[in-house]
PDB file of N, CA and C in Angstrom:
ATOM      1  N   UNK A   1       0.846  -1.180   0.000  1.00  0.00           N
ATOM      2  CA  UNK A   1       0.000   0.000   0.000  1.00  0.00           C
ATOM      3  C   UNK A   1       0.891   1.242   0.000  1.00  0.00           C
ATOM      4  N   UNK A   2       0.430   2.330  -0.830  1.00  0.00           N
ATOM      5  CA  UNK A   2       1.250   3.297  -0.908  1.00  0.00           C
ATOM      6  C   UNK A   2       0.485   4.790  -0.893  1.00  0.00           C
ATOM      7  N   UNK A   3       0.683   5.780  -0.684  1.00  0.00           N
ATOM      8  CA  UNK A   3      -0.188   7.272  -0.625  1.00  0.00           C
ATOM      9  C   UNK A   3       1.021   8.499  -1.303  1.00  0.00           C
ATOM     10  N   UNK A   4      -0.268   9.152  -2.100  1.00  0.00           N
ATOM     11  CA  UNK A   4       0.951  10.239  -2.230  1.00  0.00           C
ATOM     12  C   UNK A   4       0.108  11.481  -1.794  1.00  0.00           C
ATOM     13  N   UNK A   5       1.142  12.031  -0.596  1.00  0.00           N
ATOM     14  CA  UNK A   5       0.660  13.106   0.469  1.00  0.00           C
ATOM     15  C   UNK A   5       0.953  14.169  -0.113  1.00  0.00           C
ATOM     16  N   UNK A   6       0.986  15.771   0.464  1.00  0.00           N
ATOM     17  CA  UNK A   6       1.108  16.810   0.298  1.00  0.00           C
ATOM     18  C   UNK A   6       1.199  17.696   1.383  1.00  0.00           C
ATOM     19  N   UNK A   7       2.593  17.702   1.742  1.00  0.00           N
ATOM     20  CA  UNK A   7       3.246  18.553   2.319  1.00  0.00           C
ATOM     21  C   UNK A   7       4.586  19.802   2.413  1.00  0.00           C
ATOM     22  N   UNK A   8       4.468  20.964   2.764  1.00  0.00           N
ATOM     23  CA  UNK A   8       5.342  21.954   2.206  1.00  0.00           C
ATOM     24  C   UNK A   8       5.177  22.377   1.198  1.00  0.00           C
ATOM     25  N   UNK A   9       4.273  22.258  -0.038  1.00  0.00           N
ATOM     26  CA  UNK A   9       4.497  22.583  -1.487  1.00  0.00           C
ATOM     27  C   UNK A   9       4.473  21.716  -2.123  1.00  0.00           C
ATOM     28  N   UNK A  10       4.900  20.540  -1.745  1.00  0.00           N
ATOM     29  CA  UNK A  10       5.218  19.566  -2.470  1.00  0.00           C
ATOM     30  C   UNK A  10       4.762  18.315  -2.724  1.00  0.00           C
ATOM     31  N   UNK A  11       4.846  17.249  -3.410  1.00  0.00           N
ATOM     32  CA  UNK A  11       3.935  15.817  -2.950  1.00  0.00           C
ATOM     33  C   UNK A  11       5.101  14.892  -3.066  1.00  0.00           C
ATOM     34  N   UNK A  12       4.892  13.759  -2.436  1.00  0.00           N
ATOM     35  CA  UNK A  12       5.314  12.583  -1.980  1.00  0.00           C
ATOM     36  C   UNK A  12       4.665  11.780  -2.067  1.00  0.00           C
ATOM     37  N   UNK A  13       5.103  10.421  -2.658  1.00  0.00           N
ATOM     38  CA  UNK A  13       4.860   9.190  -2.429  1.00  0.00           C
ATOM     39  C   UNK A  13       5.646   8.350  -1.769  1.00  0.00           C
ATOM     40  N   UNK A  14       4.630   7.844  -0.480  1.00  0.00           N
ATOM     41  CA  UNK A  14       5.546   7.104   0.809  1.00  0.00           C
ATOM     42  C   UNK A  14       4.717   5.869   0.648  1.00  0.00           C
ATOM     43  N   UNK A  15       5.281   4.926   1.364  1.00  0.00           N
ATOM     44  CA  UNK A  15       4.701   3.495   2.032  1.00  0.00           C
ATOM     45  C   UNK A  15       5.094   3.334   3.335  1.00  0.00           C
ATOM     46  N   UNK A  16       4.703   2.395   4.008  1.00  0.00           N
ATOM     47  CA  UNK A  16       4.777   2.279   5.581  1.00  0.00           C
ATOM     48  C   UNK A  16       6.310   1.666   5.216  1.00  0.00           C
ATOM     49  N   UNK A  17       6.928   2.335   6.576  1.00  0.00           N
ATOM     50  CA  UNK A  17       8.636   2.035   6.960  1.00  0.00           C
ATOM     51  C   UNK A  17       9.156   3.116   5.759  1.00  0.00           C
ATOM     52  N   UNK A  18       8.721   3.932   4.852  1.00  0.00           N
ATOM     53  CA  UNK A  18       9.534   4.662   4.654  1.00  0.00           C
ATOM     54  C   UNK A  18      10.092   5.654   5.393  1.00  0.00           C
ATOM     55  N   UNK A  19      11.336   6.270   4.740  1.00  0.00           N
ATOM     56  CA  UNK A  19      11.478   7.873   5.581  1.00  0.00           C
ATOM     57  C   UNK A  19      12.492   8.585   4.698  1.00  0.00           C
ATOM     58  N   UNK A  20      12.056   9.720   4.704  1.00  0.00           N
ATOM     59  CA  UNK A  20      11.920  11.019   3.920  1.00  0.00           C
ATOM     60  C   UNK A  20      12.392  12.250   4.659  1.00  0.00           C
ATOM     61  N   UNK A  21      13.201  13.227   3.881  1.00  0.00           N
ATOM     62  CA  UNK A  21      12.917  14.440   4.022  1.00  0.00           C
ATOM     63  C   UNK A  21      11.684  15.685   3.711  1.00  0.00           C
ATOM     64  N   UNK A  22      11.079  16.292   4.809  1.00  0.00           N
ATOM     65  CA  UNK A  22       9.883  17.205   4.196  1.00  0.00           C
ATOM     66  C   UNK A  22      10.416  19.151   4.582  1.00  0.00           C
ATOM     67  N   UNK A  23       9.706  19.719   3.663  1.00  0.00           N
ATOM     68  CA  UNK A  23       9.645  21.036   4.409  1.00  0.00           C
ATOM     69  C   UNK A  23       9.923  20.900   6.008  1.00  0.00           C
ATOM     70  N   UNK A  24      10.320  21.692   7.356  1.00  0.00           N
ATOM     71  CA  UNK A  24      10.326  22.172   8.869  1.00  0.00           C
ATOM     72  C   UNK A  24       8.662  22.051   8.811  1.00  0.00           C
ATOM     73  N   UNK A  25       8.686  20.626   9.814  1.00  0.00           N
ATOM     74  CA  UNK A  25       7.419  20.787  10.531  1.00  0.00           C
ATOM     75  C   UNK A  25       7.471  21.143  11.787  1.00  0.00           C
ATOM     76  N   UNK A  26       6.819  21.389  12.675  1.00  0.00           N
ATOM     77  CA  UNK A  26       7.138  21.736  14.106  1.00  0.00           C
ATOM     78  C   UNK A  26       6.871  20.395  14.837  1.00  0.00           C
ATOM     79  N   UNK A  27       7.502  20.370  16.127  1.00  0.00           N
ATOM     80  CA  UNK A  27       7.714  19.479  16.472  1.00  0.00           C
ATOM     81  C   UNK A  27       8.975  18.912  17.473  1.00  0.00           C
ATOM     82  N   UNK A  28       9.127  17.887  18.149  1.00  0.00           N
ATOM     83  CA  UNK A  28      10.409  17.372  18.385  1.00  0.00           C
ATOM     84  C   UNK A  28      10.563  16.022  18.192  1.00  0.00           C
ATOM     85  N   UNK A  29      11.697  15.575  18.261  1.00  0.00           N
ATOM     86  CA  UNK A  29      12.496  14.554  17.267  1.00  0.00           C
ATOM     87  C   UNK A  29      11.616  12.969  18.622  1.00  0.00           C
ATOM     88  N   UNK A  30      10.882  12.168  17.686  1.00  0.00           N
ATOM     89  CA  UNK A  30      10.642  11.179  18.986  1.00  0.00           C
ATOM     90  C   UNK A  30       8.327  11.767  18.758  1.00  0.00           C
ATOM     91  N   UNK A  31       8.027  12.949  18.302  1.00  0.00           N
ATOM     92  CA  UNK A  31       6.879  13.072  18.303  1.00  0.00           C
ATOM     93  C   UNK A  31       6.509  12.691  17.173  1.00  0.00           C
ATOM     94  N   UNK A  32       5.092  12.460  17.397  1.00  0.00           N
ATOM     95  CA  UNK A  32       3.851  11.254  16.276  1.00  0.00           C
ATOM     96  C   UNK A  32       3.348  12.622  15.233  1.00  0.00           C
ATOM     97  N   UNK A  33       3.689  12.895  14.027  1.00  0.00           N
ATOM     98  CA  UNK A  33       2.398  13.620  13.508  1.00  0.00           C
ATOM     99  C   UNK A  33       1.536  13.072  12.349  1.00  0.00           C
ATOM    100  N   UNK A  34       0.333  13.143  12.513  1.00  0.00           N
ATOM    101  CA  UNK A  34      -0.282  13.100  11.154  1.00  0.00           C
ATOM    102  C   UNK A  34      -0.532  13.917   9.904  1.00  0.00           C
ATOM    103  N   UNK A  35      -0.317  13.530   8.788  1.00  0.00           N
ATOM    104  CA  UNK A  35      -0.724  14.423   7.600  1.00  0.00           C
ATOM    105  C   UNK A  35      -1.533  13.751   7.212  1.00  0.00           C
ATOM    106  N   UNK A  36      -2.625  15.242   7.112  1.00  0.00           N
ATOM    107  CA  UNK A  36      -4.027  14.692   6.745  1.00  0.00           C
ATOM    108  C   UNK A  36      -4.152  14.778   4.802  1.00  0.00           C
ATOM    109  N   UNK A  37      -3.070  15.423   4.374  1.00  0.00           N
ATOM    110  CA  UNK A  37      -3.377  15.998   2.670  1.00  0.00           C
ATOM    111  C   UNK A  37      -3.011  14.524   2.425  1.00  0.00           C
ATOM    112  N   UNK A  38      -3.801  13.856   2.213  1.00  0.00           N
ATOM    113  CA  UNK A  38      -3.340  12.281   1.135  1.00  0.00           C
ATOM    114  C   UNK A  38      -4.663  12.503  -0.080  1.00  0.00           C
ATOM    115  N   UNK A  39      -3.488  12.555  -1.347  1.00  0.00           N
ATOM    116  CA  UNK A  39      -4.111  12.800  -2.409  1.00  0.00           C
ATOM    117  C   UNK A  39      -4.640  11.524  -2.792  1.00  0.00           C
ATOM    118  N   UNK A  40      -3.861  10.441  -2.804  1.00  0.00           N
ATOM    119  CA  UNK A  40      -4.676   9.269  -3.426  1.00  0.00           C
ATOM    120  C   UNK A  40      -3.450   7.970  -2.339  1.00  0.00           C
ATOM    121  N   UNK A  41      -4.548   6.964  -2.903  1.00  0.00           N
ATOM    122  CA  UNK A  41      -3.907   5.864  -1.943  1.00  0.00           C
ATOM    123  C   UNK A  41      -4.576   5.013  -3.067  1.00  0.00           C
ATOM    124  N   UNK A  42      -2.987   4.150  -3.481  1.00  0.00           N
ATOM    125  CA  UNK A  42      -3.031   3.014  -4.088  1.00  0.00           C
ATOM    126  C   UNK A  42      -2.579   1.604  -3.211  1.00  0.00           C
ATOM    127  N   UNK A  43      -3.577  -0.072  -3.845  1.00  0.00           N
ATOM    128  CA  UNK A  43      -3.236  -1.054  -2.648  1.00  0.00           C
ATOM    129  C   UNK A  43      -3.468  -1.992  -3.719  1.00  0.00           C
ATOM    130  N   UNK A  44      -2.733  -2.279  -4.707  1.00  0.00           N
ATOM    131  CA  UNK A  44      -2.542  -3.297  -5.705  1.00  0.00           C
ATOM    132  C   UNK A  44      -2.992  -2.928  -6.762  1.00  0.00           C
ATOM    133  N   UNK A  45      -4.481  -3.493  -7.490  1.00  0.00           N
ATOM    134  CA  UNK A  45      -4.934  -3.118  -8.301  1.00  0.00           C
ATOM    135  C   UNK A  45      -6.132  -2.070  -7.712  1.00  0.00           C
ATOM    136  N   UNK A  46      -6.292  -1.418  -6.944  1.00  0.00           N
ATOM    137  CA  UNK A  46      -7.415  -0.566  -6.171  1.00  0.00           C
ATOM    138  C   UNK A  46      -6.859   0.557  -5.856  1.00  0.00           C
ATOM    139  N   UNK A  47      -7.530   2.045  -6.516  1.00  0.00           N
ATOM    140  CA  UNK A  47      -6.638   2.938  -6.870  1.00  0.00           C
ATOM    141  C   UNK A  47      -7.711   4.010  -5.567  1.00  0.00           C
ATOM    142  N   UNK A  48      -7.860   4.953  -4.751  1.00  0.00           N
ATOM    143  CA  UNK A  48      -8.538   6.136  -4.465  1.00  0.00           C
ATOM    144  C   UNK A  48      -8.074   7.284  -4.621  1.00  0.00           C
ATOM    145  N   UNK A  49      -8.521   7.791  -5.700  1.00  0.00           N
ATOM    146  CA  UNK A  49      -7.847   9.053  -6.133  1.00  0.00           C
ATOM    147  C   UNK A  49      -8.886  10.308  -5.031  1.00  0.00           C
ATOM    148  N   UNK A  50      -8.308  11.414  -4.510  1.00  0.00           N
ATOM    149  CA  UNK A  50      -9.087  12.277  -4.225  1.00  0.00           C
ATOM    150  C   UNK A  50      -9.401  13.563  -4.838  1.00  0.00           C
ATOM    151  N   UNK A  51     -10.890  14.556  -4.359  1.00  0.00           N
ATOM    152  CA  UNK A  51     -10.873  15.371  -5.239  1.00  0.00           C
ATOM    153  C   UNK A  51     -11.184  16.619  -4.556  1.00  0.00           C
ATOM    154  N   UNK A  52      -9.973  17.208  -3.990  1.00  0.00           N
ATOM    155  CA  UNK A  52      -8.886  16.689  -4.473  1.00  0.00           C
ATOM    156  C   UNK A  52      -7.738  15.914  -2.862  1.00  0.00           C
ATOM    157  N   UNK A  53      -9.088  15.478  -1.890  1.00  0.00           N
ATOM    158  CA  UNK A  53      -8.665  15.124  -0.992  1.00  0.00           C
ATOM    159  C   UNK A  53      -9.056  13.764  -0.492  1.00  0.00           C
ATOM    160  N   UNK A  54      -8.366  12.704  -0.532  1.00  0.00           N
ATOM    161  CA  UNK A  54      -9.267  11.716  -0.018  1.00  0.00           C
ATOM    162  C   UNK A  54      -9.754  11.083   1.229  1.00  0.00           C
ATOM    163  N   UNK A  55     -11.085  11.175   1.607  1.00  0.00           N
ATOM    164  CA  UNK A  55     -12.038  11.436   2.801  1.00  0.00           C
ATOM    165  C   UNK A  55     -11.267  10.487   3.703  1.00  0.00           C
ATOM    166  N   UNK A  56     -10.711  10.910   4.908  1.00  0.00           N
ATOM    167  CA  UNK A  56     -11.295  10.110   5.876  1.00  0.00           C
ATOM    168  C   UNK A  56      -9.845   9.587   5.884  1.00  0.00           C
ATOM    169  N   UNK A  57      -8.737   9.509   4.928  1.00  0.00           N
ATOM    170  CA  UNK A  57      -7.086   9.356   5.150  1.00  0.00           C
ATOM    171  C   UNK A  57      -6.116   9.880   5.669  1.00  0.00           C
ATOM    172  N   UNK A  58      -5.474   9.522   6.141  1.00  0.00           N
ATOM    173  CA  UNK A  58      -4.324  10.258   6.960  1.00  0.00           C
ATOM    174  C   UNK A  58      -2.754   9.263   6.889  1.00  0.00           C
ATOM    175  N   UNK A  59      -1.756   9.820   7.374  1.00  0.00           N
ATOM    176  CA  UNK A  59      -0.787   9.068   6.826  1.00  0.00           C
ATOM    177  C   UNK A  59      -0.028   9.176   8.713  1.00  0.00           C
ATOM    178  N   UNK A  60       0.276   8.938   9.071  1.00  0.00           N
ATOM    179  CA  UNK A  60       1.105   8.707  10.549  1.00  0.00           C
ATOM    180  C   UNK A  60       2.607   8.184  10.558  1.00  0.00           C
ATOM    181  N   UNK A  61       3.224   9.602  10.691  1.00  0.00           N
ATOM    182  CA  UNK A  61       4.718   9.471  10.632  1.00  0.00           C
ATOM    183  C   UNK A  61       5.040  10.242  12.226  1.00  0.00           C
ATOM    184  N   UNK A  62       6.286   9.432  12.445  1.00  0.00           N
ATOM    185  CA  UNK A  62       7.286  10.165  13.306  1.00  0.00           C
ATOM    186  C   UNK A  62       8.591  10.859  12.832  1.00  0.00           C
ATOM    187  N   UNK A  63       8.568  12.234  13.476  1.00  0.00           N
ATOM    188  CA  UNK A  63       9.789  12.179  13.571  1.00  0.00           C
ATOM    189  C   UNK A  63      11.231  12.172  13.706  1.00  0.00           C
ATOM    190  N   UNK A  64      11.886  11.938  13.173  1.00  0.00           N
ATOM    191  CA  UNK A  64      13.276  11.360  13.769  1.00  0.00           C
ATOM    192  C   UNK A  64      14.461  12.126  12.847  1.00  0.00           C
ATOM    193  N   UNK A  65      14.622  13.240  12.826  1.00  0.00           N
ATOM    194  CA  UNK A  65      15.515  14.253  12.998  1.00  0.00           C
ATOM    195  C   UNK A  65      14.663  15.689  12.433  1.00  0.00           C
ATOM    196  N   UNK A  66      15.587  16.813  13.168  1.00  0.00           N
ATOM    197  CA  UNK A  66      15.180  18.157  12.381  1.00  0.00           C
ATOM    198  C   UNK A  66      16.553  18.821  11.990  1.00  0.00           C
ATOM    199  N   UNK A  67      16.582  19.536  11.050  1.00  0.00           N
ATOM    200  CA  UNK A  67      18.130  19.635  10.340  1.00  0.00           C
ATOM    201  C   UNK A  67      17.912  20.675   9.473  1.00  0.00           C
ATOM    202  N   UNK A  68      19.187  21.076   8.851  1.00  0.00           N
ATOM    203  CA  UNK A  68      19.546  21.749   7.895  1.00  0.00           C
ATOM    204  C   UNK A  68      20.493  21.192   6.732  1.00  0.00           C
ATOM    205  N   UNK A  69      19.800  21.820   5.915  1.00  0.00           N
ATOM    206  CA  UNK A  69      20.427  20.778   4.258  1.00  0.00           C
ATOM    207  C   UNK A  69      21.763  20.835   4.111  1.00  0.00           C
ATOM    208  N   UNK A  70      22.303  20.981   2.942  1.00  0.00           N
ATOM    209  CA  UNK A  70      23.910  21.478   2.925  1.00  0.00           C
ATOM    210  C   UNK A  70      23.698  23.048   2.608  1.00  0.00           C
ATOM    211  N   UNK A  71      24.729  23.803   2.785  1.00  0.00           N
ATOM    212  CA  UNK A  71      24.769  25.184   2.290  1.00  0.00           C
ATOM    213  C   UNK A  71      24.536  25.276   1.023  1.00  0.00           C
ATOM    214  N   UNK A  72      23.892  26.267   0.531  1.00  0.00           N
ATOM    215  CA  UNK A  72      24.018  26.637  -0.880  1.00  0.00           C
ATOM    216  C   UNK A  72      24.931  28.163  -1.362  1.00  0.00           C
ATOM    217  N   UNK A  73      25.412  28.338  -2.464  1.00  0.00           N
ATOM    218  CA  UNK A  73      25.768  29.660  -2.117  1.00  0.00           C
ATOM    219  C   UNK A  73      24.800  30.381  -3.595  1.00  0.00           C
ATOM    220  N   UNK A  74      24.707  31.401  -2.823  1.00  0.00           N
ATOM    221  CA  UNK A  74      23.944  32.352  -3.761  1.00  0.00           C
ATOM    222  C   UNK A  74      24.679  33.666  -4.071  1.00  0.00           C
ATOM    223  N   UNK A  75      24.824  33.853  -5.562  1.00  0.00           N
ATOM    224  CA  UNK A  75      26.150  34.620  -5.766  1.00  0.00           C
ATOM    225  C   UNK A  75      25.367  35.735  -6.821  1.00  0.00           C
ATOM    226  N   UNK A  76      25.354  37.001  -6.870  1.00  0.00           N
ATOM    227  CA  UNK A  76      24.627  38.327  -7.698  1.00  0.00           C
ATOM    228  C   UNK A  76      25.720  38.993  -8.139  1.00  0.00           C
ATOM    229  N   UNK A  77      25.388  38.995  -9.242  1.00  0.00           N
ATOM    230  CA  UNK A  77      26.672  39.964  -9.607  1.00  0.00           C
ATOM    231  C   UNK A  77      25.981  40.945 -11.288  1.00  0.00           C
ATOM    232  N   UNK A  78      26.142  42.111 -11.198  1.00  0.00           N
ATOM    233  CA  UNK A  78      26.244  42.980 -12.501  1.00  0.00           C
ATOM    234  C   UNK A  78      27.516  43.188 -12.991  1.00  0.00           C
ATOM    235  N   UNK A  79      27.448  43.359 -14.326  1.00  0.00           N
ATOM    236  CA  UNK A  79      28.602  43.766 -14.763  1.00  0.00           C
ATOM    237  C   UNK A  79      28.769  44.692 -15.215  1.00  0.00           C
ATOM    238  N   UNK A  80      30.835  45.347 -15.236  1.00  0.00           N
ATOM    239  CA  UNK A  80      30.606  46.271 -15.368  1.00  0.00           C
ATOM    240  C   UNK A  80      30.201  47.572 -14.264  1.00  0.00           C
ATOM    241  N   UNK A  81      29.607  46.929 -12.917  1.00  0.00           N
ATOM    242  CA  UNK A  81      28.971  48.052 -12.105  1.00  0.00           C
ATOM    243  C   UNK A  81      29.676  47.965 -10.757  1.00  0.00           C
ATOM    244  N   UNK A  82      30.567  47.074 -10.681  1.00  0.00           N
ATOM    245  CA  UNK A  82      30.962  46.586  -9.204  1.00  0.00           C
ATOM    246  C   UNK A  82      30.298  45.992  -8.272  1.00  0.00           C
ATOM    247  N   UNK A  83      29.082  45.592  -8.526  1.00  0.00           N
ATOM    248  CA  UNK A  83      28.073  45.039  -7.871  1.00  0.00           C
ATOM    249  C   UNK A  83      28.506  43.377  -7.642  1.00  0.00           C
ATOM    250  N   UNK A  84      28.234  42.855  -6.421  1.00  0.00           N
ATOM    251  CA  UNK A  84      28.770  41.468  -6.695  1.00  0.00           C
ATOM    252  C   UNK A  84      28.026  41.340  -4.900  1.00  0.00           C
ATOM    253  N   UNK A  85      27.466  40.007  -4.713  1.00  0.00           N
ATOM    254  CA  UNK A  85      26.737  39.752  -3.403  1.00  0.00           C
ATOM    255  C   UNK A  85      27.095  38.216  -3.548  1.00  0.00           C
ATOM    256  N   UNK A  86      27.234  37.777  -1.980  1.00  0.00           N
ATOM    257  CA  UNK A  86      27.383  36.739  -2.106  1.00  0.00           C
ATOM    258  C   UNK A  86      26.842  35.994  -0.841  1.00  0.00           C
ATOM    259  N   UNK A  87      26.232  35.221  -0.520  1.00  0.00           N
ATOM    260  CA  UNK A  87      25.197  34.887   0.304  1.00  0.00           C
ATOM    261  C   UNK A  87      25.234  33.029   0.552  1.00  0.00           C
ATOM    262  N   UNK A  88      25.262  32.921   1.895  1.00  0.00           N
ATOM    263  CA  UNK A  88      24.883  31.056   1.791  1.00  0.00           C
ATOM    264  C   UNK A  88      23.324  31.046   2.449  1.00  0.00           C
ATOM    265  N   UNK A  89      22.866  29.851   2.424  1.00  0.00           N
ATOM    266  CA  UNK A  89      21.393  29.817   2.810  1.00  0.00           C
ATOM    267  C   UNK A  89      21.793  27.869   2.972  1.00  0.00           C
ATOM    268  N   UNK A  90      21.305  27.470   3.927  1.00  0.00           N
ATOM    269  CA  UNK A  90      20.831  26.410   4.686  1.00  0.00           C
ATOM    270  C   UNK A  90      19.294  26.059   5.228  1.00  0.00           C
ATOM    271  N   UNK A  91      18.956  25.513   3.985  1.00  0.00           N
ATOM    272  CA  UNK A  91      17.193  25.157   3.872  1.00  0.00           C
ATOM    273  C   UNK A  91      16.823  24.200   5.459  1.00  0.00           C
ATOM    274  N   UNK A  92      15.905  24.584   6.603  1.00  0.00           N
ATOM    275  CA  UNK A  92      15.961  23.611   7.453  1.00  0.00           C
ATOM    276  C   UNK A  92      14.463  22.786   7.380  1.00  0.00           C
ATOM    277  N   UNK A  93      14.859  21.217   7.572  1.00  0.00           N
ATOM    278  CA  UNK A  93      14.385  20.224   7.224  1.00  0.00           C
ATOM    279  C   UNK A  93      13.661  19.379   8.338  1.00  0.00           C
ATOM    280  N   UNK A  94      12.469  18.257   8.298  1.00  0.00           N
ATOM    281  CA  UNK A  94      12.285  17.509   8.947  1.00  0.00           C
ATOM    282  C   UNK A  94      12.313  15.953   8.571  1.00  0.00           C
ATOM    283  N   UNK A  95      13.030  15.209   9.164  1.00  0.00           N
ATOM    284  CA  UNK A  95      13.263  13.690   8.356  1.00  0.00           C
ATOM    285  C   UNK A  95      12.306  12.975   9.355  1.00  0.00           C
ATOM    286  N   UNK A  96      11.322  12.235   8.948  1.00  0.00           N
ATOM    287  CA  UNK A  96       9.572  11.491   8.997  1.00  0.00           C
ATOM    288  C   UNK A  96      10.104   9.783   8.787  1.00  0.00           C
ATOM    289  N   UNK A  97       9.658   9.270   9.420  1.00  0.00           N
ATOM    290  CA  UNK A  97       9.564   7.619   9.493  1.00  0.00           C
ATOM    291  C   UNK A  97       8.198   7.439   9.561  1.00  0.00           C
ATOM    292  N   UNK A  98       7.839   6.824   7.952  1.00  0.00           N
ATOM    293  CA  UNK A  98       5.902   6.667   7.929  1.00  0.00           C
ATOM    294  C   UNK A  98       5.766   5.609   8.544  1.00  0.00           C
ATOM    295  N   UNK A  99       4.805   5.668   9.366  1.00  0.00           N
ATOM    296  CA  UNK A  99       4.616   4.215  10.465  1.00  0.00           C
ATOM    297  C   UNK A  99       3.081   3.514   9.775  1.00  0.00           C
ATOM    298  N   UNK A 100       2.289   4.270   9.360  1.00  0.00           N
ATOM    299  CA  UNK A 100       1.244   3.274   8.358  1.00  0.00           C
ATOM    300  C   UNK A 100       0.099   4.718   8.281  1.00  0.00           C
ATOM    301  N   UNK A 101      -0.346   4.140   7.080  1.00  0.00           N
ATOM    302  CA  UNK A 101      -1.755   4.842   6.301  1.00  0.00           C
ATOM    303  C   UNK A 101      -2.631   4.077   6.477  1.00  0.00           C
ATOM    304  N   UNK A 102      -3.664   5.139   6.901  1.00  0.00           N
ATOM    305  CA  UNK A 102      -4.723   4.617   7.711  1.00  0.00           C
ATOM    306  C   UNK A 102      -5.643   5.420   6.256  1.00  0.00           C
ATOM    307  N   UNK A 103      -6.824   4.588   6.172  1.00  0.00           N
ATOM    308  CA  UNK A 103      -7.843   4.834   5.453  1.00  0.00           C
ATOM    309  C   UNK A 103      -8.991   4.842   5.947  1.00  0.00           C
TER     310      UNK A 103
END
């Protein structure tokens, strides 16, 4: 059985015992949360697509770290003008252990 959720912006497809990086959820490392956005949940040949939410699903992850990505550097520059910026940014993260989808 598998679900693909929607969290941060983004969607995912998890199964139970996976684990993932998502957008900073709140929280601490060791707490239960549920995400309720499960777009569809597939279980062999039996598909529930939602519209655009499907009723009554939820997905139940813990979890088990909060972090920051690697640095990135972000570099501006004109030419010609002396203009030049240079900037790092460290996206911070939550890593989720799906414990099962409940329907």
């Amino acid at each position: 059985m598998y679900a693909i959720i929607r969290t941060g912006g983004k969607q995912y497809q998890v199964a139970s015992g996976d684990r993932l990086r998502v957008e900073k959820l709140e929280g601490v490392v060791g707490d239960t949360v549920e995400l309720a956005d499960v777009l569809m949940i597939g279980d062999g040949d039996q598909v529930k697509i939602g519209q655009p939410l499907v009723d009554g699903a939820r997905v139940s992850a813990r979890i088990v770290e909060q972090g920051k990505a690697k640095k990135i550097i972000v570099f501006k520059k004109k030419r010609r003008k002396g203009y030049r910026l240079k900037n790092g940014h460290r996206q911070p993260y939550t890593a989720l252990q799906i414990k099962e989808i409940l329907v």
